[in-house]
C-alpha atoms as a PDB file:
ATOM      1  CA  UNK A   1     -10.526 -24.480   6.707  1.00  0.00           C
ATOM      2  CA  UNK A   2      -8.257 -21.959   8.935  1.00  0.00           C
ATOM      3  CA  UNK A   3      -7.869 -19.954   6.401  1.00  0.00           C
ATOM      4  CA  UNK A   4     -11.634 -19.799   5.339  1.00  0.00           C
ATOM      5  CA  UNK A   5     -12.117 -18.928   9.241  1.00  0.00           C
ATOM      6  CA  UNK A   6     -10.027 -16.349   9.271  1.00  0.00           C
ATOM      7  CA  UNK A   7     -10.958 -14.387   6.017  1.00  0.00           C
ATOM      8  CA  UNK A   8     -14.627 -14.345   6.754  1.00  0.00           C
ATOM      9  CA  UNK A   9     -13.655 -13.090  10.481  1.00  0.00           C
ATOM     10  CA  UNK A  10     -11.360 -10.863   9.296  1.00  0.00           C
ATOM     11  CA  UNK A  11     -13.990  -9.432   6.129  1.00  0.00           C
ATOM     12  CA  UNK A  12     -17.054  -9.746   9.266  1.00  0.00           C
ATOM     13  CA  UNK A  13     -14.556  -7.290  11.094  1.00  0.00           C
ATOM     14  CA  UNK A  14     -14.357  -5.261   7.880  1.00  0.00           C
ATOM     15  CA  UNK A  15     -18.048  -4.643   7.902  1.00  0.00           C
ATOM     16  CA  UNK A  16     -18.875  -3.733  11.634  1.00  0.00           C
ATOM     17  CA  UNK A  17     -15.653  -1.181  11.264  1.00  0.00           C
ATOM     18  CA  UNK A  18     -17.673   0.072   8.121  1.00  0.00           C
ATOM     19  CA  UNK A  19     -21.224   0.212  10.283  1.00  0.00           C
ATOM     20  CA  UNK A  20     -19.322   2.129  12.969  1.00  0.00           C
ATOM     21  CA  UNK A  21     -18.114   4.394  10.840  1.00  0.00           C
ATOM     22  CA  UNK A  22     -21.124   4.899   8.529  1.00  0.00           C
ATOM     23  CA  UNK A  23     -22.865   5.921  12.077  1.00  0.00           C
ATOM     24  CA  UNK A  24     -21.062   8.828  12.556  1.00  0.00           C
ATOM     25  CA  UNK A  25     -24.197  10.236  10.145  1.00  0.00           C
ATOM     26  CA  UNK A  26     -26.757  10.381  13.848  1.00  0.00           C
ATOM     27  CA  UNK A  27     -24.254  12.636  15.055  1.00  0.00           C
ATOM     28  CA  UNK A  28     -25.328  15.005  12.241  1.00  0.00           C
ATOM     29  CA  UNK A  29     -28.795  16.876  12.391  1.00  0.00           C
ATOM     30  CA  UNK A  30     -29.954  18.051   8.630  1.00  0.00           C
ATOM     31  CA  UNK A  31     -27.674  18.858   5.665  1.00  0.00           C
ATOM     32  CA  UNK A  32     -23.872  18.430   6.623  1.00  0.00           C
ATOM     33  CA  UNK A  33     -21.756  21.094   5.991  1.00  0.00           C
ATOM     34  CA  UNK A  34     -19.564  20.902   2.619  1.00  0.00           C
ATOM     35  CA  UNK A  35     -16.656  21.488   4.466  1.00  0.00           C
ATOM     36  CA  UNK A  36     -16.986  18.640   6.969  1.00  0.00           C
ATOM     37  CA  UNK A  37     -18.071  16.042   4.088  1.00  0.00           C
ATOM     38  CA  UNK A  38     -15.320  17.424   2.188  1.00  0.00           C
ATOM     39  CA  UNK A  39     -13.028  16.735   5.426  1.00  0.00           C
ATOM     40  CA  UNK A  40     -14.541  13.075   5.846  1.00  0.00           C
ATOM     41  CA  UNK A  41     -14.415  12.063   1.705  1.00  0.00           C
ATOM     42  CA  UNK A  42     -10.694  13.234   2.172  1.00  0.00           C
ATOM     43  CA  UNK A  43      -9.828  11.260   5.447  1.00  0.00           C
ATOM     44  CA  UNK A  44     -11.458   8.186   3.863  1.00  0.00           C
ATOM     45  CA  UNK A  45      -9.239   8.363   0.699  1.00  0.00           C
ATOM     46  CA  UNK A  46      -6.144   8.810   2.870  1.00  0.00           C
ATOM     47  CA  UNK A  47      -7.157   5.258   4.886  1.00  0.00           C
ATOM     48  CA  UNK A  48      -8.036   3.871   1.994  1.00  0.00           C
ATOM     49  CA  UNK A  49      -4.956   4.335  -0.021  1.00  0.00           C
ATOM     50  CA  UNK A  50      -2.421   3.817   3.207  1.00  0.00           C
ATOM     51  CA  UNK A  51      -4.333   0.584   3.657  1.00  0.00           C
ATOM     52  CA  UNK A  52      -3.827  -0.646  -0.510  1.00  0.00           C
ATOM     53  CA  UNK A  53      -0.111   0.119  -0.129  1.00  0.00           C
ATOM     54  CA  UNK A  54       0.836  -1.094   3.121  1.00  0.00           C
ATOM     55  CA  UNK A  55      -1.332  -3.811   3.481  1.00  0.00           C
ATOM     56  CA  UNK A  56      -2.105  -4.826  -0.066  1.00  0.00           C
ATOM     57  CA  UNK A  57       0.788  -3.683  -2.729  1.00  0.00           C
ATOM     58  CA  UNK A  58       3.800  -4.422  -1.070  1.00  0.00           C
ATOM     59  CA  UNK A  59       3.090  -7.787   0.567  1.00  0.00           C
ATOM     60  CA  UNK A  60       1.997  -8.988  -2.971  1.00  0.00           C
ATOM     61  CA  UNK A  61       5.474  -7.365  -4.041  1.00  0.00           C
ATOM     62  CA  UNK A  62       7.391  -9.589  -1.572  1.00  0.00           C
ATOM     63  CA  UNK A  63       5.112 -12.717  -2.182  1.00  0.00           C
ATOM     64  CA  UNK A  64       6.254 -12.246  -6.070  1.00  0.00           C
ATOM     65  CA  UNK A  65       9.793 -11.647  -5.335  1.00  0.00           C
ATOM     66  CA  UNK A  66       9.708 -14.715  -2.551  1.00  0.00           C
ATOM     67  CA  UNK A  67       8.890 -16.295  -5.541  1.00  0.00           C
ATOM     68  CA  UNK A  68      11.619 -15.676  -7.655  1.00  0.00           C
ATOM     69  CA  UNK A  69       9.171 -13.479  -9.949  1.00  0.00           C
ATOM     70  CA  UNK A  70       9.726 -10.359 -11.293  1.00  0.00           C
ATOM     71  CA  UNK A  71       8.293  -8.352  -8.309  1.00  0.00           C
ATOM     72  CA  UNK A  72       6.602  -5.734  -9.037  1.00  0.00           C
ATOM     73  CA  UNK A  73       4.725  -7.695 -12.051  1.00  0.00           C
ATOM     74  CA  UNK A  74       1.776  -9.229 -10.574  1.00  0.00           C
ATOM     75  CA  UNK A  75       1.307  -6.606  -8.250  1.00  0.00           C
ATOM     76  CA  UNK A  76       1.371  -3.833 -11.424  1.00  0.00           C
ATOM     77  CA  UNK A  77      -0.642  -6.587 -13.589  1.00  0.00           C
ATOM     78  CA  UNK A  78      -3.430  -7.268 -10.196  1.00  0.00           C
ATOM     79  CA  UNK A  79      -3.718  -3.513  -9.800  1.00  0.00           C
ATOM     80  CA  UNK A  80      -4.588  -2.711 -13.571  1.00  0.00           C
ATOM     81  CA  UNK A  81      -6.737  -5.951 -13.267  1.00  0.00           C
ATOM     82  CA  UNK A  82      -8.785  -4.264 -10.011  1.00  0.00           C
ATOM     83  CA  UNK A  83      -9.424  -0.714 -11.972  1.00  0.00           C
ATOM     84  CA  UNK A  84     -10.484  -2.432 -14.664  1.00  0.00           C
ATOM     85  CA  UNK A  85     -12.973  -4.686 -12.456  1.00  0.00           C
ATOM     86  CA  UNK A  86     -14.326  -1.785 -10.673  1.00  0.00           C
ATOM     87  CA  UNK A  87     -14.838   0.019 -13.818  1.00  0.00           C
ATOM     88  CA  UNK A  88     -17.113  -2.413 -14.915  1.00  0.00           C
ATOM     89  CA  UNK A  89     -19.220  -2.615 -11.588  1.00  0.00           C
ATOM     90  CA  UNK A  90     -19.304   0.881 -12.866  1.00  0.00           C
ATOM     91  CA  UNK A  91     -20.808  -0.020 -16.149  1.00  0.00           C
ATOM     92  CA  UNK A  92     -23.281  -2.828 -15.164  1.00  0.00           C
ATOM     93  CA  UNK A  93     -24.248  -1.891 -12.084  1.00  0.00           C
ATOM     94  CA  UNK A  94     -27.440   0.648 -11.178  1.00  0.00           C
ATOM     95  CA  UNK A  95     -26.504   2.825  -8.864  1.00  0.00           C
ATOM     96  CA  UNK A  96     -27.002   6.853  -7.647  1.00  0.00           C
ATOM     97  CA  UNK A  97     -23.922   8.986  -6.352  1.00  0.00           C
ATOM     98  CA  UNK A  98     -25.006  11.319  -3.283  1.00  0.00           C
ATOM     99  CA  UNK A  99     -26.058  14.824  -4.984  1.00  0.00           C
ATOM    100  CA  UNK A 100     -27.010  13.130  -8.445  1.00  0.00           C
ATOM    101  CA  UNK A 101     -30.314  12.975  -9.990  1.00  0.00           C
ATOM    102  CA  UNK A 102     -28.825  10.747 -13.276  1.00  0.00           C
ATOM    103  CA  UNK A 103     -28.922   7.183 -12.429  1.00  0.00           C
ATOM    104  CA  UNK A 104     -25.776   5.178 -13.502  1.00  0.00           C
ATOM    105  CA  UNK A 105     -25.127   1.795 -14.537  1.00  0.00           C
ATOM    106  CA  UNK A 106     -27.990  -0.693 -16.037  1.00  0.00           C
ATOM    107  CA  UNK A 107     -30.990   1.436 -15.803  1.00  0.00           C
ATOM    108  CA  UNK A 108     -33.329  -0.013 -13.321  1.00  0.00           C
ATOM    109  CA  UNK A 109     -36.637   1.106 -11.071  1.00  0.00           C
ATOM    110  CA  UNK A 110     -35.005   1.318  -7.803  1.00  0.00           C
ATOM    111  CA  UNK A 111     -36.142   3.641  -4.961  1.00  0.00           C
ATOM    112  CA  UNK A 112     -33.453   6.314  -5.045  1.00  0.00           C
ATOM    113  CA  UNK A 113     -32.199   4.951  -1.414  1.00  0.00           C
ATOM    114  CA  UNK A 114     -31.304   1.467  -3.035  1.00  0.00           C
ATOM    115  CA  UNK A 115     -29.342   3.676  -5.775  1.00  0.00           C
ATOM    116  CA  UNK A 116     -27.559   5.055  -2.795  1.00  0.00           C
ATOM    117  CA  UNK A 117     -26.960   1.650  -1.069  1.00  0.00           C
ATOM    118  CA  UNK A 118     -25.419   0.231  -4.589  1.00  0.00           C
ATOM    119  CA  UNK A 119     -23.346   3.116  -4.634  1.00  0.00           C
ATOM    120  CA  UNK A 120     -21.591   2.061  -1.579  1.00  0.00           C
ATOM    121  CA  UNK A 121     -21.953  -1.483  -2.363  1.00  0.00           C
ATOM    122  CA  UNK A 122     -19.386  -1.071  -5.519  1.00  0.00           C
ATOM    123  CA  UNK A 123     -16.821  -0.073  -3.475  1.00  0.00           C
ATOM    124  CA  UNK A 124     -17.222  -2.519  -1.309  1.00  0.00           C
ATOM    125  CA  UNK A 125     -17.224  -5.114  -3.547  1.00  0.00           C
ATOM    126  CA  UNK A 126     -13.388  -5.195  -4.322  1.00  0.00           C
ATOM    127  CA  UNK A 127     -12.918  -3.997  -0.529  1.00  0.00           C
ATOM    128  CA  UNK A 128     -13.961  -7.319   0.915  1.00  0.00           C
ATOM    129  CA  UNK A 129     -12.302  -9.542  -1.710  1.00  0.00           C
ATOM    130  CA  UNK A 130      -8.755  -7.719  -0.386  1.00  0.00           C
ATOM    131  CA  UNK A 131      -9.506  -8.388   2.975  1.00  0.00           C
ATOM    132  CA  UNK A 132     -10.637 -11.973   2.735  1.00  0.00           C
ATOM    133  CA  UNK A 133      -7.636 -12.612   0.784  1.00  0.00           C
ATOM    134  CA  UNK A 134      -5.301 -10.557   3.061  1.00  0.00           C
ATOM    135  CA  UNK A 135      -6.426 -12.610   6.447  1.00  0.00           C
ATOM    136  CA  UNK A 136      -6.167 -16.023   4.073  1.00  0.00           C
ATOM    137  CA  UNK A 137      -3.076 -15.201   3.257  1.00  0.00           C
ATOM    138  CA  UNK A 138      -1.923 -14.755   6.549  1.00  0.00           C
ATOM    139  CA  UNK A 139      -3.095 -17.888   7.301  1.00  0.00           C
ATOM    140  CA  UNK A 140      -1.909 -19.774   5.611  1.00  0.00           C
ATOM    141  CA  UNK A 141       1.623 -18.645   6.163  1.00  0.00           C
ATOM    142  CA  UNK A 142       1.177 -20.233   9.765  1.00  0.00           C
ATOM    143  CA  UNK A 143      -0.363 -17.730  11.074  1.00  0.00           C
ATOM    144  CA  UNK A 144       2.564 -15.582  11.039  1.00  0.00           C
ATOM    145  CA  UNK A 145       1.617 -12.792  13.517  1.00  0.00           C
ATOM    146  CA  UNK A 146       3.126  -9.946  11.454  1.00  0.00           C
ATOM    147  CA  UNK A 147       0.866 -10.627   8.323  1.00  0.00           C
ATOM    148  CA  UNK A 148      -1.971 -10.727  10.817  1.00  0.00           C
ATOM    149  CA  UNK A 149      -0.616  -7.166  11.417  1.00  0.00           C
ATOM    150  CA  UNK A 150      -0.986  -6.154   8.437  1.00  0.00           C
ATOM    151  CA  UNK A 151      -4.266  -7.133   7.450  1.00  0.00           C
ATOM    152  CA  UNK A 152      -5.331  -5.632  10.642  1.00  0.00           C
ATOM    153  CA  UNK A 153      -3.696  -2.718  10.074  1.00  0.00           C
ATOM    154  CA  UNK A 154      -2.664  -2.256  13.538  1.00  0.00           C
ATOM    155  CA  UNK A 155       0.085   0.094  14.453  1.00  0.00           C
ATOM    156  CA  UNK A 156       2.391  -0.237  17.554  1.00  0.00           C
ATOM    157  CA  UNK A 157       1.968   1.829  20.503  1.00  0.00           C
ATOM    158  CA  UNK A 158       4.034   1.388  23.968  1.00  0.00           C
ATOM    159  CA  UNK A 159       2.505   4.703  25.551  1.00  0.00           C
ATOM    160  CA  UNK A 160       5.037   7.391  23.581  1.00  0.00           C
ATOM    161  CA  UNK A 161       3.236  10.014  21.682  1.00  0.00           C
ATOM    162  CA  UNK A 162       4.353  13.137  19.553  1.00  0.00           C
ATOM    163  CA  UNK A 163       5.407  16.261  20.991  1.00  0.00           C
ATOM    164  CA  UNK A 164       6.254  17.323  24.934  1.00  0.00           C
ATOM    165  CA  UNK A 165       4.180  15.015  27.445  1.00  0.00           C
ATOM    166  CA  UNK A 166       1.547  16.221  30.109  1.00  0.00           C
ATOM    167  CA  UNK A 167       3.481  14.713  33.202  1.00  0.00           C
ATOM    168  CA  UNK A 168       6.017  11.846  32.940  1.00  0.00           C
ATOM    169  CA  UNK A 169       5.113   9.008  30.082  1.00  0.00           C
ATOM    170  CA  UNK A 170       4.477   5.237  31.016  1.00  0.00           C
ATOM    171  CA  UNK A 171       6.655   3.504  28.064  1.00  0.00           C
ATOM    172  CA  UNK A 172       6.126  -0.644  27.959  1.00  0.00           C
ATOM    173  CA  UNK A 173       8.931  -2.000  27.086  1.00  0.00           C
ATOM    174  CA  UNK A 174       7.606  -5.400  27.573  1.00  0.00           C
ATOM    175  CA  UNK A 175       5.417  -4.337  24.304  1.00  0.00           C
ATOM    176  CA  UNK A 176       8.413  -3.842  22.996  1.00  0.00           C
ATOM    177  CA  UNK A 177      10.080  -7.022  23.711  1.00  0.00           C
ATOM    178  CA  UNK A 178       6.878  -8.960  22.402  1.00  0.00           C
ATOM    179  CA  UNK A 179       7.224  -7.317  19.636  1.00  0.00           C
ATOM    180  CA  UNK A 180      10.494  -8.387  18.735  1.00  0.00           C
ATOM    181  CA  UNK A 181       9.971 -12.077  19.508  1.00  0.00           C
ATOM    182  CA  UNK A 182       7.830 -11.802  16.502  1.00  0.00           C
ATOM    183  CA  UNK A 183       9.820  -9.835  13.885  1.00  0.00           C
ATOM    184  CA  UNK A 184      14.062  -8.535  13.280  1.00  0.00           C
ATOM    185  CA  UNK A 185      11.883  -5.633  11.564  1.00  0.00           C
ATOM    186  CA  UNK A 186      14.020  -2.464  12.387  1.00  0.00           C
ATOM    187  CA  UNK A 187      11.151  -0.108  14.184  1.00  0.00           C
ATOM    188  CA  UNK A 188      10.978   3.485  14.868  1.00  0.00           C
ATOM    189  CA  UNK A 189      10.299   4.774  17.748  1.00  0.00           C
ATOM    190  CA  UNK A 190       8.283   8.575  17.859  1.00  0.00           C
ATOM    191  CA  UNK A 191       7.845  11.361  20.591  1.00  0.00           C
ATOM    192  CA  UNK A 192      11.420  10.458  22.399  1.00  0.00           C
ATOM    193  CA  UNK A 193      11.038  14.193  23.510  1.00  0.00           C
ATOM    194  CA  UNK A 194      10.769  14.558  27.036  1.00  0.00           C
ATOM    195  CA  UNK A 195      11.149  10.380  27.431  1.00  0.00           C
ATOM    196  CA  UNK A 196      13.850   8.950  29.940  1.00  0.00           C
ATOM    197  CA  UNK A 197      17.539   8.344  28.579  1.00  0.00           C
ATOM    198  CA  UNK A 198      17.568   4.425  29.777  1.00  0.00           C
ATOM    199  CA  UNK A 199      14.737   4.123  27.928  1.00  0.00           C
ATOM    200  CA  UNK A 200      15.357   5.283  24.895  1.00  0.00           C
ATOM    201  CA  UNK A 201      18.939   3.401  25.573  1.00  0.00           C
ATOM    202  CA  UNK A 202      16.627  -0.010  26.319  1.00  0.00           C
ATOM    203  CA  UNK A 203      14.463   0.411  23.606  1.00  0.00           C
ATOM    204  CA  UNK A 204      17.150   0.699  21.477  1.00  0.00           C
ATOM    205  CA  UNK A 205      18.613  -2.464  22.354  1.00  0.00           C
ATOM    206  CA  UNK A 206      14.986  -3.785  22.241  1.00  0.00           C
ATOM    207  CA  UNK A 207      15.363  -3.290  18.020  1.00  0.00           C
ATOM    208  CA  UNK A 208      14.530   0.489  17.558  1.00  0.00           C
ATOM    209  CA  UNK A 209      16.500   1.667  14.847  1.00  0.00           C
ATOM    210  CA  UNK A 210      15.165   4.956  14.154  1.00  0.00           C
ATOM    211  CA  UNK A 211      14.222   7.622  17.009  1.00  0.00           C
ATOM    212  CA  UNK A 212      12.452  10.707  16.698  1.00  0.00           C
ATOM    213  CA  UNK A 213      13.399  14.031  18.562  1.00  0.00           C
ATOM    214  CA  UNK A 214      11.560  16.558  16.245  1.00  0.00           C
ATOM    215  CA  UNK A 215       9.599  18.402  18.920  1.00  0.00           C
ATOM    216  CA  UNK A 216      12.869  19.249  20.944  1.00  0.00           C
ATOM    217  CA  UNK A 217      15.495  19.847  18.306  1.00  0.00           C
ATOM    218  CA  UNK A 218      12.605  22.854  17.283  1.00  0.00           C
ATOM    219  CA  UNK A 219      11.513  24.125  20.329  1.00  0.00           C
ATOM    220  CA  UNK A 220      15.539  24.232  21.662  1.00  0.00           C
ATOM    221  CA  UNK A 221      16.202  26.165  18.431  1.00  0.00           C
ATOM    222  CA  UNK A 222      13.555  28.604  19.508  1.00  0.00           C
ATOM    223  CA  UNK A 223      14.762  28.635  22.865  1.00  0.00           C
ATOM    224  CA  UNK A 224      18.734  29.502  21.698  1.00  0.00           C
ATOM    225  CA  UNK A 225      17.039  32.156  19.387  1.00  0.00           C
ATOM    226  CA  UNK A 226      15.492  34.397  22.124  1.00  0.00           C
ATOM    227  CA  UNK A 227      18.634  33.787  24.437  1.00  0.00           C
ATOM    228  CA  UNK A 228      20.461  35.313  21.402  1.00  0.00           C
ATOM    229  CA  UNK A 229      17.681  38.103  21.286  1.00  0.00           C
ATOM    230  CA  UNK A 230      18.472  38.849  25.002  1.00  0.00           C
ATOM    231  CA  UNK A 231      22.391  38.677  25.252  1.00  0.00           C
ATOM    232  CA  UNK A 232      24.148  38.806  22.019  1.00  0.00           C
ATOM    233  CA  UNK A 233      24.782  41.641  19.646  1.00  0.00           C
ATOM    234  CA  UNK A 234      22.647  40.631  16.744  1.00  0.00           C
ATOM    235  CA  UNK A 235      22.497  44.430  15.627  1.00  0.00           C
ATOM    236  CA  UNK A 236      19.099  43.268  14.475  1.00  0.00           C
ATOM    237  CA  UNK A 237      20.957  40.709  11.882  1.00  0.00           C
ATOM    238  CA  UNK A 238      18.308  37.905  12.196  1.00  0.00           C
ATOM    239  CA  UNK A 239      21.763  36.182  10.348  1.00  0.00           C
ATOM    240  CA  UNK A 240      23.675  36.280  13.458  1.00  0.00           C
ATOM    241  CA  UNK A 241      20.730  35.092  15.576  1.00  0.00           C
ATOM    242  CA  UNK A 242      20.076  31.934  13.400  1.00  0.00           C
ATOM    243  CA  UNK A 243      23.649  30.871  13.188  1.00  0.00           C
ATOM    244  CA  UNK A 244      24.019  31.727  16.953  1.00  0.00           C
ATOM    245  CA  UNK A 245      20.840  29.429  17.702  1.00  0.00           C
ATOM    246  CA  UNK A 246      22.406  26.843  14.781  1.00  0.00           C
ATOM    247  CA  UNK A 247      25.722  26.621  16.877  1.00  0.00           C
ATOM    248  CA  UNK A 248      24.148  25.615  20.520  1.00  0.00           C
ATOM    249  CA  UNK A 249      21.469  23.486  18.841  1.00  0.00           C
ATOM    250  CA  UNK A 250      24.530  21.270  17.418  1.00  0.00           C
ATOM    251  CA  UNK A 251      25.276  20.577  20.673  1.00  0.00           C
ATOM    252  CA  UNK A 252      21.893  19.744  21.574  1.00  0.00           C
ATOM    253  CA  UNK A 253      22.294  16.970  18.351  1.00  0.00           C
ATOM    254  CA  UNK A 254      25.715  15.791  19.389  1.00  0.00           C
ATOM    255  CA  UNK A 255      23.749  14.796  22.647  1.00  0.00           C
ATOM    256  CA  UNK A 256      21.497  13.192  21.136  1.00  0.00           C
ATOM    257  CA  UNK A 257      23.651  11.100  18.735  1.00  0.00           C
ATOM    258  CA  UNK A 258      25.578  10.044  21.810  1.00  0.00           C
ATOM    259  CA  UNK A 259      22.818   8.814  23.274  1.00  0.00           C
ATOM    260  CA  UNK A 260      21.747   6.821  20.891  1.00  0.00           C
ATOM    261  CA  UNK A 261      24.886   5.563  20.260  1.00  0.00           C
ATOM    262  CA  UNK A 262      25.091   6.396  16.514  1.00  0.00           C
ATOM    263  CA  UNK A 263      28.490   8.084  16.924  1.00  0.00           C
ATOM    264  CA  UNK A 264      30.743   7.296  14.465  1.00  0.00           C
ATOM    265  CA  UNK A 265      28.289   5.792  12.093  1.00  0.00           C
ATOM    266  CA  UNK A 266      27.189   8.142   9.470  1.00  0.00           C
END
């Protein structure tokens, strides 16, 4: 009964996420621009497919192989199985794509709006069988919080963000901690630029395995390549200038690896 609970909370969730997002169409007066729609459709697919890999694919790859099962089998064999499905919700279906005057599927004498709504429909057909079977699944593993995670798709935040912060960042570590009562998943830890050294140090200890530094390692590059512009002899070899900016940045690095106390490990 938990389980049936849980998928039809998890698939109600499903559809007021999809009503939110379908009302992003009042912010819109008269025909929307190709570009934007073009912008939206691709944004959409990107979700979409994120969501059937992390949150779809591979736990059915692990179930299989928890199994003893050859693992990517039933996972290859479910994902033929859904393309095939979908194809014929294609076929029987009536149904009108946005910018079509051909009806498709069974021919029928629907009002061109309840084309439309079909349209969507078909898609979300297969959409809410994942779900429902995602949030069971979870379920009925005990509720194990981090296949909750995934069928919520929820990614973890403890205030860091990418690139150089606007005043000095609030990190929870507590967040952190929770986190790790939960899972021995190693996590990864972005936007460490700019963040406090016992922090990064703590969340380290905390389970990050993997920290990110990107914004500084570039912008110190930058910085060693106009001090090389001011005060060495380059003789306008842009050569000397990048290997001059190369040599202080892999000092900058060596920092860093120290501090994260991957010295030693490669």
């Amino acid at each position: 009964m938990n389980s049936v609970i849980w998928a039809a909370g998890g698939t109600g969730f499903t559809f007021l996420m999809t009503t939110l997002g379908a009302a992003m169409v009042f912010f819109f007066r008269g025909k929307v621009n190709d570009g934007i729609q073009r912008i939206f459709l691709g944004f959409a697919a990107g979700v979409m497919i994120a969501a059937s890999v992390w949150s779809l694919l591979i736990p059915a790859i692990d179930e299989a192989q928890a199994q003893g099962q050859i693992a990517w089998l039933p996972a290859a064999g479910g994902f033929l199985l859904g393309g095939a499905f979908l194809l014929l919700l294609d076929t029987l279906l009536p149904h009108l794509h946005p910018g079509s005057k051909e009806q498709e599927g069974v021919s029928a004498s629907w009002k061109r709006t309840t084309l439309l709504v079909f349209a969507v429909t078909l898609h979300n057909i297969p959409e809410g069988m994942a779900v429902g079977l995602s949030f069971a699944l979870a379920a009925q593993h005990g509720g194990d919080p981090a296949l909750y995670a995934g069928a919520f798709a929820l990614a973890i935040g403890i205030g860091n963000a990418h690139g150089y912060y606007k005043g000095e960042p609030e990190i929870h570590l507590d967040v952190l901690e929770a986190v790790r009562k939960f899972t021995d998943i190693p996590l990864v830890l972005h936007g460490c630029t700019g963040m406090k050294e016992d922090v990064i140090r703590e969340a380290i200890k905390l389970g990050v395995a993997k920290i990110n530094f990107g914004t500084e390692i570039r912008y110190k590059y930058v910085e060693h390549y106009e001090d090389g512009l001011k005060n060495l002899d380059h003789q306008g070899h842009s050569w000397k200038l990048s290997q001059y900016a190369n040599e202080k940045l892999m000092e900058d690095v060596k920092k860093i690896i120290l501090l994260a106390g991957s010295d030693g490990k490669a």
